[in-house]
Protein backbone atom coordinates (compact mmCIF):
# COMPACT_ATOMS: atom_id res chain seq x y z
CA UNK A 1 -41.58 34.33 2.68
CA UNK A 2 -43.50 35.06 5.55
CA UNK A 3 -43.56 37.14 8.75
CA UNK A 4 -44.25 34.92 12.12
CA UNK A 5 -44.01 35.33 15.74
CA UNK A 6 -41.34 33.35 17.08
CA UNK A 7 -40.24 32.43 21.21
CA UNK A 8 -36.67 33.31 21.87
CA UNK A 9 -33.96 30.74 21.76
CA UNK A 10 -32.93 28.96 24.84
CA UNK A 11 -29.22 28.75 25.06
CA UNK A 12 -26.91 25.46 25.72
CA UNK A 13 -23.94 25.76 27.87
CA UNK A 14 -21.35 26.12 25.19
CA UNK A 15 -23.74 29.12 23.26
CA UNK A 16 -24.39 32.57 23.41
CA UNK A 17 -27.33 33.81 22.74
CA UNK A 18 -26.87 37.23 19.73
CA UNK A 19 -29.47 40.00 18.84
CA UNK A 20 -29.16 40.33 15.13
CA UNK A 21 -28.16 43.69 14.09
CA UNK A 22 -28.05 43.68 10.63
CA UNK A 23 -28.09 40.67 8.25
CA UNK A 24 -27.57 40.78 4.59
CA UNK A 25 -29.26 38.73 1.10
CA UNK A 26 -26.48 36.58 -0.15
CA UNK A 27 -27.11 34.22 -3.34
CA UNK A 28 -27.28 30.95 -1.75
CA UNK A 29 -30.65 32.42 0.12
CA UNK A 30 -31.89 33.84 -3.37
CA UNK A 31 -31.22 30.36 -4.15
CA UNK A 32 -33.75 28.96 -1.72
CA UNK A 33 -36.39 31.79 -2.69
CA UNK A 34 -36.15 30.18 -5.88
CA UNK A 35 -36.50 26.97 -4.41
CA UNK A 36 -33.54 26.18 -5.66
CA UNK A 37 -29.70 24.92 -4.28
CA UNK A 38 -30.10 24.26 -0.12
CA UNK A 39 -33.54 24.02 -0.63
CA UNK A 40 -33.64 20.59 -1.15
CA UNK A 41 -32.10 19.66 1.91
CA UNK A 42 -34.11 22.20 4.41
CA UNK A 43 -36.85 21.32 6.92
CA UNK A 44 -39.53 23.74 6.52
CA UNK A 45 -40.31 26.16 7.94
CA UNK A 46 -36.82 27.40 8.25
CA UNK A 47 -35.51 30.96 9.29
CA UNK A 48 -32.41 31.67 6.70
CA UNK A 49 -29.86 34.24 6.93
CA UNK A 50 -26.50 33.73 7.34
CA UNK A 51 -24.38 36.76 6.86
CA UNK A 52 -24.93 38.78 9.91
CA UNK A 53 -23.41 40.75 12.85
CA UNK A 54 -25.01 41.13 16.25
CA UNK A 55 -23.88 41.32 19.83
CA UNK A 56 -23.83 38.90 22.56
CA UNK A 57 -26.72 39.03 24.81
CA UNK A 58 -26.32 36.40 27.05
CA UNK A 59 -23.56 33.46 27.23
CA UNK A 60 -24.14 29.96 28.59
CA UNK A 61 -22.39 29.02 31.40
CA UNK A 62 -19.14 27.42 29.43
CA UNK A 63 -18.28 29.85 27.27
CA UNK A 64 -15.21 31.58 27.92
CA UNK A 65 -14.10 33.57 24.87
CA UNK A 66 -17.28 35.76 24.81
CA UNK A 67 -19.30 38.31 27.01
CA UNK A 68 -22.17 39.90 27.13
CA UNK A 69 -21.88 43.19 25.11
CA UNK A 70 -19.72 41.60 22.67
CA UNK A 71 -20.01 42.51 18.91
CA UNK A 72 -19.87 39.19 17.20
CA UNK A 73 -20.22 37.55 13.37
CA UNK A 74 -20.42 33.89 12.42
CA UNK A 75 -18.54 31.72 11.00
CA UNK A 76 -21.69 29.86 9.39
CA UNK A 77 -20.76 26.68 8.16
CA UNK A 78 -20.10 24.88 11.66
CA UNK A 79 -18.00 21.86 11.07
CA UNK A 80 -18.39 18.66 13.06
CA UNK A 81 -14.90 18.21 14.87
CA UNK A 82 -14.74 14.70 14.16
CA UNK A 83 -14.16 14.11 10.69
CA UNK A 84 -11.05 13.36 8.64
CA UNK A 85 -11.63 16.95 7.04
CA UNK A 86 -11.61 18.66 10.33
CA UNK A 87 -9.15 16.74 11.98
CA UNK A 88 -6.79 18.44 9.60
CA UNK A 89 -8.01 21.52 9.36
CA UNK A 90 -10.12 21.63 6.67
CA UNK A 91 -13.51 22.14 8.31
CA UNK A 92 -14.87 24.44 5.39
CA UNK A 93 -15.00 21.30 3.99
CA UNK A 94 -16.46 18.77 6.95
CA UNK A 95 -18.33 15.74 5.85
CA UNK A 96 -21.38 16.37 8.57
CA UNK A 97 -21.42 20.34 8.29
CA UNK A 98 -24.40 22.11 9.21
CA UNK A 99 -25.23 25.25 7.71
CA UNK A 100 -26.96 28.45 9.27
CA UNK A 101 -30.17 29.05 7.57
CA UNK A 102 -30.09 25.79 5.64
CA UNK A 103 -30.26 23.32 8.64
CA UNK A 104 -31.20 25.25 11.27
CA UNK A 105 -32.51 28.50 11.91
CA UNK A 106 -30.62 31.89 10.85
CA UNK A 107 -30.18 35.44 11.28
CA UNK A 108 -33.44 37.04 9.66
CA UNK A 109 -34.84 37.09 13.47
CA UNK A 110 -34.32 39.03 16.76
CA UNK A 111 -32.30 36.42 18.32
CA UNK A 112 -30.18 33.16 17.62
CA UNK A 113 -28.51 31.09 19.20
CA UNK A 114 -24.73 30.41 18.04
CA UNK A 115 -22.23 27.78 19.74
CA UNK A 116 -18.94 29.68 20.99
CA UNK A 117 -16.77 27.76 18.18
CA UNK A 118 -18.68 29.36 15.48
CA UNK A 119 -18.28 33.50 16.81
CA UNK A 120 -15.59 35.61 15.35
CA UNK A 121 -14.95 38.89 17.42
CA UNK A 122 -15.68 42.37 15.81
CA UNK A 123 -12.98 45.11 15.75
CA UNK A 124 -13.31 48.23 17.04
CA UNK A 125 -13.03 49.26 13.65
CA UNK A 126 -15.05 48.20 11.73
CA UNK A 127 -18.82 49.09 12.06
CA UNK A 128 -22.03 46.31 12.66
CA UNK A 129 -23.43 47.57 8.95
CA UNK A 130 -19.85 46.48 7.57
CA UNK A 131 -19.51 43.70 9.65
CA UNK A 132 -22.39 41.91 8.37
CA UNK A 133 -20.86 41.94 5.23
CA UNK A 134 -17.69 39.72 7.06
CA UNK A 135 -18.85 36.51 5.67
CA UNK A 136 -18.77 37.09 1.71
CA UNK A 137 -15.77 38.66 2.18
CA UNK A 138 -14.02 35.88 3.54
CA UNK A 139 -15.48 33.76 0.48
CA UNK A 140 -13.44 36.31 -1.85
CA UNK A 141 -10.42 36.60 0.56
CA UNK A 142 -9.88 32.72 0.24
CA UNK A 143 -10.50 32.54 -3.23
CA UNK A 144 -7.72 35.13 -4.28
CA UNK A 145 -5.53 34.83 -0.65
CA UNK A 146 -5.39 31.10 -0.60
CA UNK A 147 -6.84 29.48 -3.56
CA UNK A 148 -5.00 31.72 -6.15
CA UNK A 149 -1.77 32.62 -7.80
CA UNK A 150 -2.99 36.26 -8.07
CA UNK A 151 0.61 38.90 -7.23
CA UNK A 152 1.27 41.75 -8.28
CA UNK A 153 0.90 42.91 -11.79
CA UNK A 154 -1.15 40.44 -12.61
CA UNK A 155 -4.06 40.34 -15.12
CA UNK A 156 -7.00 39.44 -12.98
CA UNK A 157 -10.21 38.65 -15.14
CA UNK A 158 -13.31 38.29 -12.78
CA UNK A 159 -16.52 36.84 -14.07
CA UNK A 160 -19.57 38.02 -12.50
CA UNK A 161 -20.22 41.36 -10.88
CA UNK A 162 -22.65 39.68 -8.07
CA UNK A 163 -21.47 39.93 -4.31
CA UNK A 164 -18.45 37.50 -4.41
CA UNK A 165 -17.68 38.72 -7.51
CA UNK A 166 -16.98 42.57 -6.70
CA UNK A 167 -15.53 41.44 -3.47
CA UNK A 168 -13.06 38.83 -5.26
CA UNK A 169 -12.05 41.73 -7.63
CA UNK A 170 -11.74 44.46 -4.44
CA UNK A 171 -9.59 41.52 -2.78
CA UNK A 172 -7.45 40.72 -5.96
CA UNK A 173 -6.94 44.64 -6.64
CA UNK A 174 -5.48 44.74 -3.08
CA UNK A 175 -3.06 41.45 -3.63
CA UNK A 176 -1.78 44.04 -6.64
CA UNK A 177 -3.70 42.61 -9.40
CA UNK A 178 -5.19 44.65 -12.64
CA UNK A 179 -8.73 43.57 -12.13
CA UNK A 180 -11.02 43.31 -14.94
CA UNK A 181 -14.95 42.43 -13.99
CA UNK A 182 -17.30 41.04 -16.81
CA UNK A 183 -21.00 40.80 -16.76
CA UNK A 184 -23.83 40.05 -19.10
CA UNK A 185 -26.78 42.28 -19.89
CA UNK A 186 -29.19 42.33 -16.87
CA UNK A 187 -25.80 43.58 -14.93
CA UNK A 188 -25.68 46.84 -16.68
CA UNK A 189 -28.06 48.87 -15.22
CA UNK A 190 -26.89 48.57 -11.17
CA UNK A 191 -23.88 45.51 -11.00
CA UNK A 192 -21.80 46.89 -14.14
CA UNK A 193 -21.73 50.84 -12.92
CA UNK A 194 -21.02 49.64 -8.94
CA UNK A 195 -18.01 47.73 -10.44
CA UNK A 196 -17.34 51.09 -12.01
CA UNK A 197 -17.51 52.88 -8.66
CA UNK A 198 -15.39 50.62 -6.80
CA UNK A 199 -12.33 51.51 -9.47
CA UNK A 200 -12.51 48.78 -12.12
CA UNK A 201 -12.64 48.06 -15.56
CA UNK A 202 -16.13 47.26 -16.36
CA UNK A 203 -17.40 44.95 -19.51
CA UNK A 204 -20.80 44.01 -20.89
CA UNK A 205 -20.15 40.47 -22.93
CA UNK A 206 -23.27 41.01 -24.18
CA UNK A 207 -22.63 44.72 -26.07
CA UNK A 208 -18.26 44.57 -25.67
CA UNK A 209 -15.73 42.22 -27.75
CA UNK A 210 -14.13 40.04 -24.74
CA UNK A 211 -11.48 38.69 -26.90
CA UNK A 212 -10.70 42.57 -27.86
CA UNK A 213 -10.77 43.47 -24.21
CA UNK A 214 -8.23 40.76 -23.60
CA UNK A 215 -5.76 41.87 -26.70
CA UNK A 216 -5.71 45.53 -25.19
CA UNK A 217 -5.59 44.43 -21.70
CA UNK A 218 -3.09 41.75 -22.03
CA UNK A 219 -1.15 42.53 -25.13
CA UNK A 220 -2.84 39.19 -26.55
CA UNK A 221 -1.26 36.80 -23.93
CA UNK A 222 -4.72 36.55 -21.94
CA UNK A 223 -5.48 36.95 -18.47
CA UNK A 224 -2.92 35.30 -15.55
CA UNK A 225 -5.87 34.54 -13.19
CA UNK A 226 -9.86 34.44 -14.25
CA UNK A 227 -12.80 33.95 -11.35
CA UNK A 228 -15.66 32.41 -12.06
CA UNK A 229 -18.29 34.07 -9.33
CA UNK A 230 -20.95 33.86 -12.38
CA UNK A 231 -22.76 30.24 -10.67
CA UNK A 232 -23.55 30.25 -14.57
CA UNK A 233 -22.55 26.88 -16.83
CA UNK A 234 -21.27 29.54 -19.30
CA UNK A 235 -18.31 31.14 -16.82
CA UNK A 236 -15.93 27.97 -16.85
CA UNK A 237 -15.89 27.75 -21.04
CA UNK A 238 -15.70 31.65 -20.93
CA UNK A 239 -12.75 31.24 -18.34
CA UNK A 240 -11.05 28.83 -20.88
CA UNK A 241 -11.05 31.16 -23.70
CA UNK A 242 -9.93 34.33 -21.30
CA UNK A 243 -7.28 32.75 -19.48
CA UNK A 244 -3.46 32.29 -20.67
CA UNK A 245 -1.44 29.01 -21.20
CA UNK A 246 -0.27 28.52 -18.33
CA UNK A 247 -2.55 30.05 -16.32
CA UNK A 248 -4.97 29.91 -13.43
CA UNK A 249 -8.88 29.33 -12.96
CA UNK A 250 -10.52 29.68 -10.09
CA UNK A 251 -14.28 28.47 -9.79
CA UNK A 252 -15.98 29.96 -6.88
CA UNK A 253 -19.76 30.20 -8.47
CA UNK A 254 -21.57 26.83 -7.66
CA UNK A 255 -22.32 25.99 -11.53
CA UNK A 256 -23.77 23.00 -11.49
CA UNK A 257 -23.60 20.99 -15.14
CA UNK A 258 -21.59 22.51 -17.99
CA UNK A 259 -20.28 20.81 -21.31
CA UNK A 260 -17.33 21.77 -22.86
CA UNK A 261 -14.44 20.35 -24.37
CA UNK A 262 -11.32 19.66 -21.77
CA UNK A 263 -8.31 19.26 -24.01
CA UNK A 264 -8.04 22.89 -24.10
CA UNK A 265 -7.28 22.89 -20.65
CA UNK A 266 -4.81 20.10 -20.61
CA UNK A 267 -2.69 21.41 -23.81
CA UNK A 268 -2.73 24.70 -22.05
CA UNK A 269 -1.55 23.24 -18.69
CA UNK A 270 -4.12 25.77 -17.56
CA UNK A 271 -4.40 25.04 -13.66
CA UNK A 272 -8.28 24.46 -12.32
CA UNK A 273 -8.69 25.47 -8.35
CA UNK A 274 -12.22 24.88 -6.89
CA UNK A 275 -12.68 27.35 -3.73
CA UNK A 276 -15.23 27.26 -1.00
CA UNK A 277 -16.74 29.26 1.86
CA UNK A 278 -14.15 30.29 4.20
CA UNK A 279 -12.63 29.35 7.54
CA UNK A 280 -11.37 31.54 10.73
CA UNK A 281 -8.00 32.98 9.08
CA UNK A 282 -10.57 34.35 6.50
CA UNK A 283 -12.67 35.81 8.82
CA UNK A 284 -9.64 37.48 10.11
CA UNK A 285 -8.24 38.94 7.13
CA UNK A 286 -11.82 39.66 5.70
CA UNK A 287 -12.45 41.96 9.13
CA UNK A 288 -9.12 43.62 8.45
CA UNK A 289 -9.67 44.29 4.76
CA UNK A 290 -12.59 45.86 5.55
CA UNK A 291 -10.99 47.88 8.62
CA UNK A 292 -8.14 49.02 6.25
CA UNK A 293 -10.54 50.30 3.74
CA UNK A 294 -8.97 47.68 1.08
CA UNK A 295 -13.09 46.58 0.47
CA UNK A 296 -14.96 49.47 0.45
CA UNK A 297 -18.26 47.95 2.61
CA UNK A 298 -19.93 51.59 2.33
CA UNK A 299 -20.05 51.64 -1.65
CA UNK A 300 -20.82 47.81 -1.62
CA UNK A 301 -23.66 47.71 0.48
CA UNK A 302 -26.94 48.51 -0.51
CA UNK A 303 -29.47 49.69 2.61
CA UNK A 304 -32.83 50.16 0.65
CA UNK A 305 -34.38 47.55 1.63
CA UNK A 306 -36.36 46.32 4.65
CA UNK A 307 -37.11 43.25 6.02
CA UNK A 308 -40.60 43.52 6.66
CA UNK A 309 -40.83 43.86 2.85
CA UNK A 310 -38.39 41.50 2.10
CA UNK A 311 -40.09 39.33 -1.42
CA UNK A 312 -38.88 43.21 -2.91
CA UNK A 313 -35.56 42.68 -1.69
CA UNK A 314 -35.57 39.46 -3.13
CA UNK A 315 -37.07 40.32 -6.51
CA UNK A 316 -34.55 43.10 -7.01
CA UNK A 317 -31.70 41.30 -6.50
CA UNK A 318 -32.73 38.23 -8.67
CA UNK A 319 -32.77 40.50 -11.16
CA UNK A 320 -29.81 42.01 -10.46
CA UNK A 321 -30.83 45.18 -9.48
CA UNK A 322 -28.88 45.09 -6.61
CA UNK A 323 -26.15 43.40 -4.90
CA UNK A 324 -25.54 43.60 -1.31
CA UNK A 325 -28.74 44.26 0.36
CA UNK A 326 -27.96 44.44 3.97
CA UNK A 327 -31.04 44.44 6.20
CA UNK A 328 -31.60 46.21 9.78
CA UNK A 329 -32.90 42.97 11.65
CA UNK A 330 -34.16 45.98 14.39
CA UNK A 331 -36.95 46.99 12.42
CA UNK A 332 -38.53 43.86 12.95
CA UNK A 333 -38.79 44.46 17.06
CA UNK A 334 -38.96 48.66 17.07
């Protein structure tokens, strides 16, 4: 990573031009520092970033919904309009998406330019720190909202105590689940006690008993609903053995290849739901979760880290100590 002087963006009709307030590190862009995941499909050099909140600076001549003054996020996987997918509403999923900070140029800058379509207004609410955290949280609020069978009183197993992860488990906790959040060893010194803080049950798989958890948690029966946040090939055969007949996965971690043995699943009836990014009624409810206080941004979010040092950032939360860095873009133009 590397610190450059850049020209502002000229704005199109239908865009507004947004100084970057605070952006934060989500695992996708860990992903590319490891030259890894988007990677592959990015034209270097590339400015990444896509969780972010900032404030309208200037609007292009079309735009209606927006003014100057504004306090905006984005909704960062812009789908193309055309498309079977978004012709029925399914743009999260659009066959010619573009991605901010994968295909063009993101939110670790001063300025960028955003097409109307793709702003979501800020509540009064809800603070630009906390808002920049809007865009993970939608991830979780689909996942559990939309994607799952989660209600109350039921056992919620959550595996992964990364960003999505303790946001999926504030989310289901606030649907009136009894959340449960696992973890493996390099979690237990920041991602293990956080999940502590935020109210919930806490487990090391690499020091606890899982299945022992499960007895005592679920009188034997196993969990109703288990996430996979993990992005790990072990969280899917792990969600198999946690889970109860009849009962729900959700995978949400991008795993890539795992091999396991699928009968399981199929005696079980056990019901597999894939769940990506979000769309604009996520962005909604995500903005009023966080107004409400039902995901606790302040405890979440970790502001140690700067921008103009930013490979420490990135080192720290590879190895997981850390979770939500969220950066103040403003140091980089003080």
């Amino acid at each position: 990573m590397e610190l450059v002087e850049r020209e502002k963006p000229e704005i199109d009709a239908d865009e507004c031009l947004v100084e970057v307030d605070y952006a934060g590190l989500c695992g996708s862009d860990a992903g590319i520092y490891e030259f890894e995941s988007a990677f592959e499909r990015m034209n270097l050099p590339t400015v990444i970033g896509h969780e972010y909140a900032g404030r309208v600076v200037e609007a292009g001549e079309s735009v209606s919904k927006f003014a100057v003054g504004d306090r905006v996020v984005e909704r960062p996987i812009r789908g193309c309009g055309e498309c079977y997918q978004c012709e029925i509403g399914e743009e999260n999923v659009c066959q010619n998406s573009v991605i901010t900070g994968v295909d063009h140029d993101g939110a670790y800058e001063r300025y960028i330019a955003v097409p109307e379509r793709a702003l979501h207004p800020v509540p009064d609410g809800v603070s630009q720190k906390h808002a920049a955290t809007v865009e993970p949280t939608s991830i979780g609020a689909r996942a559990v909202i939309e994607n799952s069978r989660v209600g109350p009183g039921d056992r919620v197993l959550v595996e992964g105590p990364g960003p999505i992860g303790l946001l999926t488990a504030q989310i289901a906790d606030a649907q009136g689940g009894n959340v449960v959040v696992s973890g493996v060893g390099p979690d237990a010194d920041y991602r293990l006690p956080l999940a502590e803080e935020l109210g919930f049950e806490a487990v090391n798989i690499a020091e606890d008993n899982m299945d022992a958890v499960r007895e005592e948690r679920t009188d034997g029966v196993g969990y109703d609903v288990v996430f996979d946040t993990t992005g790990h090939p072990s969280g899917l055969p792990s969600a198999v053995e946690q889970v109860r007949k009849g009962g729900q996965i959700v995978l949400v971690g991008q795993t890539g290849e795992t091999t396991m043995e699928y009968s399981p699943l199929v005696r079980s009836e056990i019901d597999l739901q894939c769940s990506y990014a979000s769309m604009y009624q996520d962005f909604e409810r995500a903005l009023r979760m966080i107004n409400s206080g039902d995901v606790d941004s302040e405890t979440f979010i970790d502001d140690r880290f700067s921008l103009t040092e930013a490979d420490e950032a990135f080192e720290a939360f590879v190895a997981g100590e850390t979770v939500k860095p969220v950066f103040d873009v403003s140091e980089l133009y003080e």
